[in-house]
Protein backbone atom coordinates (compact mmCIF):
# COMPACT_ATOMS: atom_id res chain seq x y z
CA UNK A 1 0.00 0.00 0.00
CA UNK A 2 0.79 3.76 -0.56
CA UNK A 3 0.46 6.92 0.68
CA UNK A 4 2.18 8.71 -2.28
CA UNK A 5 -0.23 8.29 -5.33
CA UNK A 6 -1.76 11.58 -6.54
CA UNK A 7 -5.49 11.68 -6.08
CA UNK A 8 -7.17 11.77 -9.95
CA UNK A 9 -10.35 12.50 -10.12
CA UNK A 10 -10.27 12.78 -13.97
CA UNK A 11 -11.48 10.53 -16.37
CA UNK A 12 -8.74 8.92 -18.53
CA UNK A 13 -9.27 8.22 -22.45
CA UNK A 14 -9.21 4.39 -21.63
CA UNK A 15 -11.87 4.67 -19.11
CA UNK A 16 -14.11 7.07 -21.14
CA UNK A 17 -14.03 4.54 -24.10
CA UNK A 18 -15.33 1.86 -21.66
CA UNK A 19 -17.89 3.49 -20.37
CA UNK A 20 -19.37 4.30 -24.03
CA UNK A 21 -18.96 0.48 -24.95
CA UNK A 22 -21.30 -0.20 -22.06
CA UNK A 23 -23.79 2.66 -22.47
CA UNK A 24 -23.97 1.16 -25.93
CA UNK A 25 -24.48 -2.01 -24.87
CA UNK A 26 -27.02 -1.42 -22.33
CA UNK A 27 -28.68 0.92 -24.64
CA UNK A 28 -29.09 -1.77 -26.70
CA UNK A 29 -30.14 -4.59 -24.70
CA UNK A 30 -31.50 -2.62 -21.52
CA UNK A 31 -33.67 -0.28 -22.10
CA UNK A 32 -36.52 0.81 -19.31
CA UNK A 33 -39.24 -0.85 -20.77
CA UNK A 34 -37.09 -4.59 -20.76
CA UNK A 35 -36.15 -3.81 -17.39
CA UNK A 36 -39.96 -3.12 -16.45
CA UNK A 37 -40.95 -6.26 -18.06
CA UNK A 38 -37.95 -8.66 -16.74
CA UNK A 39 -38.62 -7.63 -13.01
CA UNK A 40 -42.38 -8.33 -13.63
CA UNK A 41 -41.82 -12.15 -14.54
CA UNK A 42 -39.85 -15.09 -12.58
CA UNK A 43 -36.16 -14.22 -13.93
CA UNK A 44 -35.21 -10.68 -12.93
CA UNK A 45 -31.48 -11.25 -14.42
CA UNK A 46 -30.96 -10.96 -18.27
CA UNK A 47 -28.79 -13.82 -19.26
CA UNK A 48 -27.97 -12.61 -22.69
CA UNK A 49 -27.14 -9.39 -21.23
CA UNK A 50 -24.81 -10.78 -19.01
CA UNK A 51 -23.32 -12.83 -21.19
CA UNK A 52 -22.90 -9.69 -23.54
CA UNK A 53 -20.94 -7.82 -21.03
CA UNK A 54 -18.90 -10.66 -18.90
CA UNK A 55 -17.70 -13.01 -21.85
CA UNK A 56 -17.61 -10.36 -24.90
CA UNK A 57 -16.97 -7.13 -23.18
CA UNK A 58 -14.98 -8.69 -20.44
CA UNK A 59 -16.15 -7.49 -17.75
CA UNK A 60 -16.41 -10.14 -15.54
CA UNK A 61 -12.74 -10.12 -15.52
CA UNK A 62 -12.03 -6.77 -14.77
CA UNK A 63 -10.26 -7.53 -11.71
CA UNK A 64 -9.08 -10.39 -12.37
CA UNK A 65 -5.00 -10.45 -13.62
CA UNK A 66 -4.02 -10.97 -17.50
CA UNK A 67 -1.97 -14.24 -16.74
CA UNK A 68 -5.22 -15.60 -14.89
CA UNK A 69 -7.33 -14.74 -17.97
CA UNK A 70 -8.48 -11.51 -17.21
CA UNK A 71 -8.06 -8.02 -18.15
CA UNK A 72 -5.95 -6.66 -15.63
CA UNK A 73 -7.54 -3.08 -15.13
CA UNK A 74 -8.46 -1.63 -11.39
CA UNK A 75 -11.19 -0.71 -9.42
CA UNK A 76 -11.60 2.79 -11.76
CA UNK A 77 -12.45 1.05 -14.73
CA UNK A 78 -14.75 -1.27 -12.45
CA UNK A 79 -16.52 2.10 -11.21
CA UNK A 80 -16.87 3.13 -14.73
CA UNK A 81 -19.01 0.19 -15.13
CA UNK A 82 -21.19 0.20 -12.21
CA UNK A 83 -21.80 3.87 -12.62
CA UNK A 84 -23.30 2.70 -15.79
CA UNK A 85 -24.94 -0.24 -14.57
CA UNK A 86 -26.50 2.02 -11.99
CA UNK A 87 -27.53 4.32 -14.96
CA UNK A 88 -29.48 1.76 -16.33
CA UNK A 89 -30.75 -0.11 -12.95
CA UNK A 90 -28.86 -2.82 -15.10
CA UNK A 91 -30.74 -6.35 -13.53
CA UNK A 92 -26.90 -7.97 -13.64
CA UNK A 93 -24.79 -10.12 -11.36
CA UNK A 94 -21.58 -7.73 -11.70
CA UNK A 95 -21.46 -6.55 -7.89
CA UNK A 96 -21.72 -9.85 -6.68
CA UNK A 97 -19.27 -11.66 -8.78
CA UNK A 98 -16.89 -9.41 -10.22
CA UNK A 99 -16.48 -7.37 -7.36
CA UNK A 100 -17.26 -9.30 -4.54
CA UNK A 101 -16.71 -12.57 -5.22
CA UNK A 102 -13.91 -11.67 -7.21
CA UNK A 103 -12.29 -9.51 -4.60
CA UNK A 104 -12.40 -11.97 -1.69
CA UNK A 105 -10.70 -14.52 -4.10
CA UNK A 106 -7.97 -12.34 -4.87
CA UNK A 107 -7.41 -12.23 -1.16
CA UNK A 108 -6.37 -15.91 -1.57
CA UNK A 109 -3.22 -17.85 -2.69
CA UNK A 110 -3.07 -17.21 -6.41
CA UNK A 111 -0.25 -19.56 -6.50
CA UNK A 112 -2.69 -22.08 -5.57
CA UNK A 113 -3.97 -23.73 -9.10
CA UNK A 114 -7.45 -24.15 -7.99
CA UNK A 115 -8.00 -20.30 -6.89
CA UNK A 116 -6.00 -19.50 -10.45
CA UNK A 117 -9.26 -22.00 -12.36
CA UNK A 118 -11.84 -20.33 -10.56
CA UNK A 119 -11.12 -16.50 -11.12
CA UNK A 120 -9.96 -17.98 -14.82
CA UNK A 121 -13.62 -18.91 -15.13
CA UNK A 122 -14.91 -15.88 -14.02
CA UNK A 123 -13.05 -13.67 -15.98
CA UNK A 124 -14.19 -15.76 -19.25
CA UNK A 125 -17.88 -15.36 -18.49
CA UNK A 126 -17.86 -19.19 -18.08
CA UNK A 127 -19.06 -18.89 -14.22
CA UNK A 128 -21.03 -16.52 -12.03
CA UNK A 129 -20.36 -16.25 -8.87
CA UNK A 130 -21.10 -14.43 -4.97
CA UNK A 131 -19.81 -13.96 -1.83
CA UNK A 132 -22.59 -15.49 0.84
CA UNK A 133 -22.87 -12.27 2.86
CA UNK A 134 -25.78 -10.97 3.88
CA UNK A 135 -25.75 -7.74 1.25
CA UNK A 136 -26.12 -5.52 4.30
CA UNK A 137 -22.78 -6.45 5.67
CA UNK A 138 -20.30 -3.28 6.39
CA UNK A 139 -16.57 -3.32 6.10
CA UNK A 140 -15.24 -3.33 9.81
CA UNK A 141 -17.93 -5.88 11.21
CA UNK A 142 -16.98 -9.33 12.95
CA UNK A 143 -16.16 -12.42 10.80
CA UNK A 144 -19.36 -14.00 9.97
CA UNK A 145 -20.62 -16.87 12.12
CA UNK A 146 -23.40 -17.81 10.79
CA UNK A 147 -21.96 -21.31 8.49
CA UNK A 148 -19.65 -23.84 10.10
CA UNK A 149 -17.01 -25.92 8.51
CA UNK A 150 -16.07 -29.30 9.97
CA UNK A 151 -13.08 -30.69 9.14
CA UNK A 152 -13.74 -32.42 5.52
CA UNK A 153 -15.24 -28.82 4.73
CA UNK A 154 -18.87 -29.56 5.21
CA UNK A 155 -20.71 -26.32 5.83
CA UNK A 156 -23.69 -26.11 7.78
CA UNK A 157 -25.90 -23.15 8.42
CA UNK A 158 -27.53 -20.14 6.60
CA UNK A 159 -26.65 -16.74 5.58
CA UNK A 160 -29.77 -14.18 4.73
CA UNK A 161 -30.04 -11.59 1.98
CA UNK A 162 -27.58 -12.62 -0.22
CA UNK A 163 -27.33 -10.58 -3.69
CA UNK A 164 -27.04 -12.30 -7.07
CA UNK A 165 -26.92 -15.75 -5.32
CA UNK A 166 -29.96 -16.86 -7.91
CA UNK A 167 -27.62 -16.15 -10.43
CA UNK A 168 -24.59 -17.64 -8.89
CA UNK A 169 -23.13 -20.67 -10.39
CA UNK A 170 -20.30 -20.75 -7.33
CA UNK A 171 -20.71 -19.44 -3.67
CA UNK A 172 -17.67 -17.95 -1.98
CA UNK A 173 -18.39 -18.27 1.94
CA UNK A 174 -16.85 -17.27 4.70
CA UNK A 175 -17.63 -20.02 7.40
CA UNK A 176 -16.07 -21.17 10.70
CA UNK A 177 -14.16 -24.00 10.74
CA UNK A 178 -12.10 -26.45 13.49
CA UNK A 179 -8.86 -24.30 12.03
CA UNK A 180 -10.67 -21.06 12.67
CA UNK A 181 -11.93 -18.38 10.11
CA UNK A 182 -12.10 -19.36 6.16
CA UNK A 183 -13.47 -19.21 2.80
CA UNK A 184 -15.04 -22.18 1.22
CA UNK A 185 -15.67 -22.65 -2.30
CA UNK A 186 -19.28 -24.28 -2.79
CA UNK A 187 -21.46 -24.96 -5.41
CA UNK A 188 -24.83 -23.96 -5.71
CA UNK A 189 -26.09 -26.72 -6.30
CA UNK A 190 -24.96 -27.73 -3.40
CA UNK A 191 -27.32 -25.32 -1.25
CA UNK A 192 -30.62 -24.47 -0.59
CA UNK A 193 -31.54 -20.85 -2.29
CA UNK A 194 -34.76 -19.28 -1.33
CA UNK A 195 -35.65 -16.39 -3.21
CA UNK A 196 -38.28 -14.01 -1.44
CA UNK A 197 -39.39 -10.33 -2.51
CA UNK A 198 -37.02 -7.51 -2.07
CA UNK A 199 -37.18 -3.75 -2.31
CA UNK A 200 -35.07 -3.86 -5.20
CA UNK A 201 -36.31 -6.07 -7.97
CA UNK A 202 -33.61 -5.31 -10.13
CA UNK A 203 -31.27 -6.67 -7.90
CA UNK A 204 -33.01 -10.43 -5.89
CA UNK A 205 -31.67 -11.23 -2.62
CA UNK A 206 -31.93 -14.74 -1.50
CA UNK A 207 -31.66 -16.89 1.72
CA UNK A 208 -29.11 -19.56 1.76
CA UNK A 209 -29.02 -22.57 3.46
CA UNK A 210 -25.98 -24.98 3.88
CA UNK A 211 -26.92 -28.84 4.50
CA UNK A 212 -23.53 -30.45 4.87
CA UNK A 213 -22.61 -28.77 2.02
CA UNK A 214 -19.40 -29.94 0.25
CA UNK A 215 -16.67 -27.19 0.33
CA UNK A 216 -13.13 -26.57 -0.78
CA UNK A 217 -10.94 -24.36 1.90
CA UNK A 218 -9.22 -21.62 -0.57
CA UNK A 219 -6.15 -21.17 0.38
CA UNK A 220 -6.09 -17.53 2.17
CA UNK A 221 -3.30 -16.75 5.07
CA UNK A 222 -5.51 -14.58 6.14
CA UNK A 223 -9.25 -14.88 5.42
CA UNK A 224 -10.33 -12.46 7.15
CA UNK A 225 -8.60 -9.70 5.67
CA UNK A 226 -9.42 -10.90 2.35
CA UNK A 227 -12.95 -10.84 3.45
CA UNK A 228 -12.57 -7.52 4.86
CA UNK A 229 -11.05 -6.36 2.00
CA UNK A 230 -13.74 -7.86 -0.67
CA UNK A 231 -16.48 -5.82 1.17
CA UNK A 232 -14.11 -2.49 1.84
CA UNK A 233 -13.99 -2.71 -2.19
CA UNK A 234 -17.47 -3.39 -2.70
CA UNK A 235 -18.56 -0.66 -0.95
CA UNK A 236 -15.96 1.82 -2.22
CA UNK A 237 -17.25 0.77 -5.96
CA UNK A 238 -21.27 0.78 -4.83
CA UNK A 239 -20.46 4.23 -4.74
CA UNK A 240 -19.98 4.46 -8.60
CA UNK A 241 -23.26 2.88 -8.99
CA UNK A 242 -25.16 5.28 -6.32
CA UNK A 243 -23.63 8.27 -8.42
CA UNK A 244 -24.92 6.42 -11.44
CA UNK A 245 -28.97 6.09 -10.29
CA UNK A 246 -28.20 10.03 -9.33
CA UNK A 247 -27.33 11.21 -12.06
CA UNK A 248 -29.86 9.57 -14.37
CA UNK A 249 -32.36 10.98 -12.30
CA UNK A 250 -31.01 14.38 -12.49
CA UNK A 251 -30.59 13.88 -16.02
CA UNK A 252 -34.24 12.75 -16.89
CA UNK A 253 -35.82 15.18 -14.50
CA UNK A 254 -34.22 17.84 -16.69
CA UNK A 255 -35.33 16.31 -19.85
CA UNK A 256 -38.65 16.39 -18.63
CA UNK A 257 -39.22 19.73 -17.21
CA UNK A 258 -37.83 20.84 -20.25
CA UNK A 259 -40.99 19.60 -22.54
CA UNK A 260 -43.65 19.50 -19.77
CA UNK A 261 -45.78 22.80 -20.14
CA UNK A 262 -47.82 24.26 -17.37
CA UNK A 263 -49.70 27.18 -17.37
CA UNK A 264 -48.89 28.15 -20.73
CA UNK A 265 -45.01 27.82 -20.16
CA UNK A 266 -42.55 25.35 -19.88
CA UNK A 267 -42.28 23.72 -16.14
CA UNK A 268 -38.77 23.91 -16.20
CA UNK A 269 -38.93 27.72 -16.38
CA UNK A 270 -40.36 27.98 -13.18
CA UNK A 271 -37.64 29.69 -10.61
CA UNK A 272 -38.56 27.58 -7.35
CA UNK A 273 -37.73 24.33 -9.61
CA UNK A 274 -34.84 25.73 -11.06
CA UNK A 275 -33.43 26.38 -8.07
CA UNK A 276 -33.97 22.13 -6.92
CA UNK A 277 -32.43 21.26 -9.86
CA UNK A 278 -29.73 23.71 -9.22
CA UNK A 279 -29.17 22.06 -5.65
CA UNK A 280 -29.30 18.29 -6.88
CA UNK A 281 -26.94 19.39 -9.42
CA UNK A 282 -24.30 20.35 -7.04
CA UNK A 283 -25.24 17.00 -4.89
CA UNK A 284 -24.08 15.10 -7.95
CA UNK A 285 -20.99 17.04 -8.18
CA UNK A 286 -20.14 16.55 -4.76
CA UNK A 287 -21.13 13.05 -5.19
CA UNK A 288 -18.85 12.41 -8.36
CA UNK A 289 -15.88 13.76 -6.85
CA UNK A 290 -16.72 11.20 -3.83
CA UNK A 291 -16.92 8.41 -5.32
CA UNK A 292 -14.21 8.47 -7.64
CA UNK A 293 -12.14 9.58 -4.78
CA UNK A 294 -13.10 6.13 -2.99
CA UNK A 295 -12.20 4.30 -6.49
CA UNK A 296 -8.76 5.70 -7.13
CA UNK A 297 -8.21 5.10 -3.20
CA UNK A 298 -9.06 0.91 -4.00
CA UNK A 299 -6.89 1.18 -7.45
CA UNK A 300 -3.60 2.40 -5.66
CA UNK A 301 -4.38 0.79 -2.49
CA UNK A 302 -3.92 4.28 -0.95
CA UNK A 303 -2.90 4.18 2.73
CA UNK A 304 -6.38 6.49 3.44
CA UNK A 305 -8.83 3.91 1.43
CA UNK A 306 -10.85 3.91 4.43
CA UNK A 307 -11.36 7.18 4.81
CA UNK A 308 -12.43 7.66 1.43
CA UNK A 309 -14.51 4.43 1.27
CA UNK A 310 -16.37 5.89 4.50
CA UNK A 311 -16.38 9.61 2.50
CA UNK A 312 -18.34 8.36 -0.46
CA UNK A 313 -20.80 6.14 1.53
CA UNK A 314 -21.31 8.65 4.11
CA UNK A 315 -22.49 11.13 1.71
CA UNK A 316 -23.10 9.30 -2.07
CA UNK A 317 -26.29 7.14 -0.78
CA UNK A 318 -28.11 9.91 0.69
CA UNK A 319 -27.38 11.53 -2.79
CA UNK A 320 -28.96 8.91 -4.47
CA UNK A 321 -32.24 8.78 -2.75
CA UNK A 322 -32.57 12.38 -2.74
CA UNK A 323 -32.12 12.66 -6.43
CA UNK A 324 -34.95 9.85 -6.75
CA UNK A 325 -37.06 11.40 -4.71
CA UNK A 326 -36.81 14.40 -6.08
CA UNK A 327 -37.36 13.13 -9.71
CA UNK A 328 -40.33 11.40 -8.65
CA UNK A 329 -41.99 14.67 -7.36
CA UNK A 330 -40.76 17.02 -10.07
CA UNK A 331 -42.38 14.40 -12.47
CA UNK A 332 -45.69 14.40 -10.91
CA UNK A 333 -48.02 11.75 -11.49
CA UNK A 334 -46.72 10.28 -14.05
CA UNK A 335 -43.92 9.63 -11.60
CA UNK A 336 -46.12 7.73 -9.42
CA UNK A 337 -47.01 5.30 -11.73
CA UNK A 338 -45.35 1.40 -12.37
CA UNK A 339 -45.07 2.14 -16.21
CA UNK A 340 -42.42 4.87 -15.30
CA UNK A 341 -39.15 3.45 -14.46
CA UNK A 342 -38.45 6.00 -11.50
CA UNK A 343 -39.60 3.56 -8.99
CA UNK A 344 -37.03 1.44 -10.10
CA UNK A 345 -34.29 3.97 -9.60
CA UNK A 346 -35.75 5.17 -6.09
CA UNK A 347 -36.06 1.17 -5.03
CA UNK A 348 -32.08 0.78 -6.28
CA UNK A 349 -31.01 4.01 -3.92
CA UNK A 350 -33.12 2.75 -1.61
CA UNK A 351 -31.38 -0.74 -1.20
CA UNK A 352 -28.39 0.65 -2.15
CA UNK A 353 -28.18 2.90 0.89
CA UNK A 354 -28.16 -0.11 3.07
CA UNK A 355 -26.24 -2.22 0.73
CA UNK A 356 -22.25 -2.88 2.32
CA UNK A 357 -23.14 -0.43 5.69
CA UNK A 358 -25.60 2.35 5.86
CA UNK A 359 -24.41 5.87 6.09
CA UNK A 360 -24.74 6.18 9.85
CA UNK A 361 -22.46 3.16 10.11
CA UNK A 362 -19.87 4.61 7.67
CA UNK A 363 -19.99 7.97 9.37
CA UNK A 364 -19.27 6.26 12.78
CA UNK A 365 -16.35 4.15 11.22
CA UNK A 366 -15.16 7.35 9.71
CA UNK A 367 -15.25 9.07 12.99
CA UNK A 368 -12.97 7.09 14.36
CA UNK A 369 -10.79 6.52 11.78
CA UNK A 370 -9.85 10.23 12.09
CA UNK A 371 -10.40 10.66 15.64
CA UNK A 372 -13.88 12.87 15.60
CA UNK A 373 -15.83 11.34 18.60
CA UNK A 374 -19.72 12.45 18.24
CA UNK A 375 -21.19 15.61 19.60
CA UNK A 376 -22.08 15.35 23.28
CA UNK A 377 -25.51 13.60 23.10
CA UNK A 378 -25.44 12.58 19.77
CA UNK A 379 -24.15 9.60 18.03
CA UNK A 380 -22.79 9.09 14.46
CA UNK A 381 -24.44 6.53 13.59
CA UNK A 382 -27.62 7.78 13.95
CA UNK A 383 -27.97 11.56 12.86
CA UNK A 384 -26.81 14.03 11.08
CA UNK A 385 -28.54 12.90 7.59
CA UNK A 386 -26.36 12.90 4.95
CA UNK A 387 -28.28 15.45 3.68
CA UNK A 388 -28.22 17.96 6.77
């Protein structure tokens, strides 16, 4: 690690060309109305689609090194994709396998051939895969307890609110063993997955249960840290996808106030609404800079990733559900209703905002990471609102 990198906020020519590939791609293959109509049936996730983006675009291997079969690139170009992805409320697997899963296996022995395979797959689209973590887990938090491990690395147990685990051809889970703390390699097929309702139906959680499920120990020294350094990552890059929802929402609430006529003028016109737009647009500049703070912090494994990873989910999340909000006001009715694909994009920031810690628990890691204890009567995890 290093405390010596230059912060870059900037865009580079490399990642600007990536993100047009996917806005292209999504354009093409995920517009609102086939995101409307996939969360309405049985199979939120677009196979095609993902196919389309892991194996051809390769972005599934993102992360993962070229001599493993990857592409070799860092967490920026990974934000560049999930601020897409959040663009388009994109129903994809990426968070949960390229990041997450990916992340917590590149924590491991990469020496080891097995752990080499397995990423190898990932990278070529050929496997999906999660890390069996409730979604609401924060960076910081105790090593999960919930799965044992005996000592032919049967895993027993459950693990609630797992994301992409219906798409998930491999599970990576953290799970007690006779050794201690470790990650298991498990098959799906190899465990219960009960699907239930969530807020976000662009993005199923799932309950998991382990039955003396076979497992394979990966080969970490130290699993927790790779754990802990999977979901520091994950929510440094959920960022990205926060600022994405956010600024669609600006974007479209702009578009529309721009044709929607009131009282013989355009709404848009109207001072008091220029003046919300005029706030929201500063919250999205605010939240850019944030978040692709927290990204170049994971790329150069800056000494400070913490504090930026706690920055950008401190502030980027309440961001993102203001901007929804206020799109689904400034839009009126037609705002309100299920053919309009805001509720989607207030249901994402929604999730989102307790998806890998919630703002009060990033603001109280934060405070102590610089040494701010909380006003006399008041603690940070519970108030001021991101927004106040």
């Amino acid at each position: 690690m290093t405390a010596t990198a230059p912060l870059n906020l900037l865009y580079t020519d490399v990642e600007d060309d990536l993100r047009a590939a996917v806005r292209d791609a999504l354009a093409d293959r995920c517009p609102p109305a086939a995101v409307l109509g996939r969360v309405e049936g049985e199979e939120p996730y677009d196979p095609g689609l993902w196919r389309l983006l892991a194996a051809e675009l390769g972005l599934a291997g993102l992360l993962i090194p070229e001599k493993l079969g990857g592409q070799g690139a860092s967490a920026r170009e990974a934000a560049v994709v999930l601020e897409e992805l959040g663009r388009a409320v994109a129903p994809t697997p990426f968070l949960g396998s390229a990041v997450l899963a990916t992340s917590a296996l590149l924590g491991c022995d990469l020496a080891d051939g097995s752990v080499g395979a397995l990423l190898g797959r990932l990278a070529a689209g050929a496997a999906t895969a999660t890390l069996a973590v409730p979604l609401s887990t924060a960076p910081g938090g105790p090593f999960p307890a919930g799965v044992r491990a005996d000592a032919e690395g049967r895993l027993t147990g459950a693990v609630t609110s797992v994301a992409d685990a219906r798409a998930a051809d491999v599970l990576v889970v953290p799970a007690v063993g006779p050794e201690g703390p470790g990650l298991y390699e498990v098959a799906a097929a190899e465990v219960t997955v009960a699907g239930f309702t969530a807020l976000d139906l662009t993005r199923p959680l799932a309950d998991l249960r382990f039955d003396s499920a076979a497992g394979r120990k990966l080969p970490a020294a130290d699993p927790a840290a790779a754990l802990e350094s999977a979901l520091l990552t994950g929510a440094g890059l959920l960022a990205s996808e926060q600022l994405g929802v956010a600024q669609w929402c600006l974007d479209e609430t702009v578009r529309y106030l721009g044709e929607r006529r009131q009282f013989g003028r355009v709404v848009g016109s109207f001072q008091a609404v220029k003046h919300r737009l005029a706030d929201l647009w500063l919250e999205v500049v605010n939240a850019r800079a944030a978040a692709r703070s927290a990204a170049d912090a994971v790329a150069s494994g800056a000494l400070d990733t913490g504090v930026a990873v706690r920055v950008a989910q401190a502030y980027v999340s309440g961001v993102a559900v203001h901007a929804a909000e206020e799109a689904v006001q400034l839009h009126g009715g037609i705002g309100m209703t299920w053919e309009h694909p805001l509720h989607l994009y207030l249901k994402r920031a929604k999730a989102d905002a307790i998806a890998l810690g919630t703002a009060g628990r990033h603001r109280a890691a934060l405070g102590a990471l610089v040494g701010l204890a909380p006003a006399q009567g008041l603690s940070i995890a519970e108030g001021p609102s991101s927004q106040g």
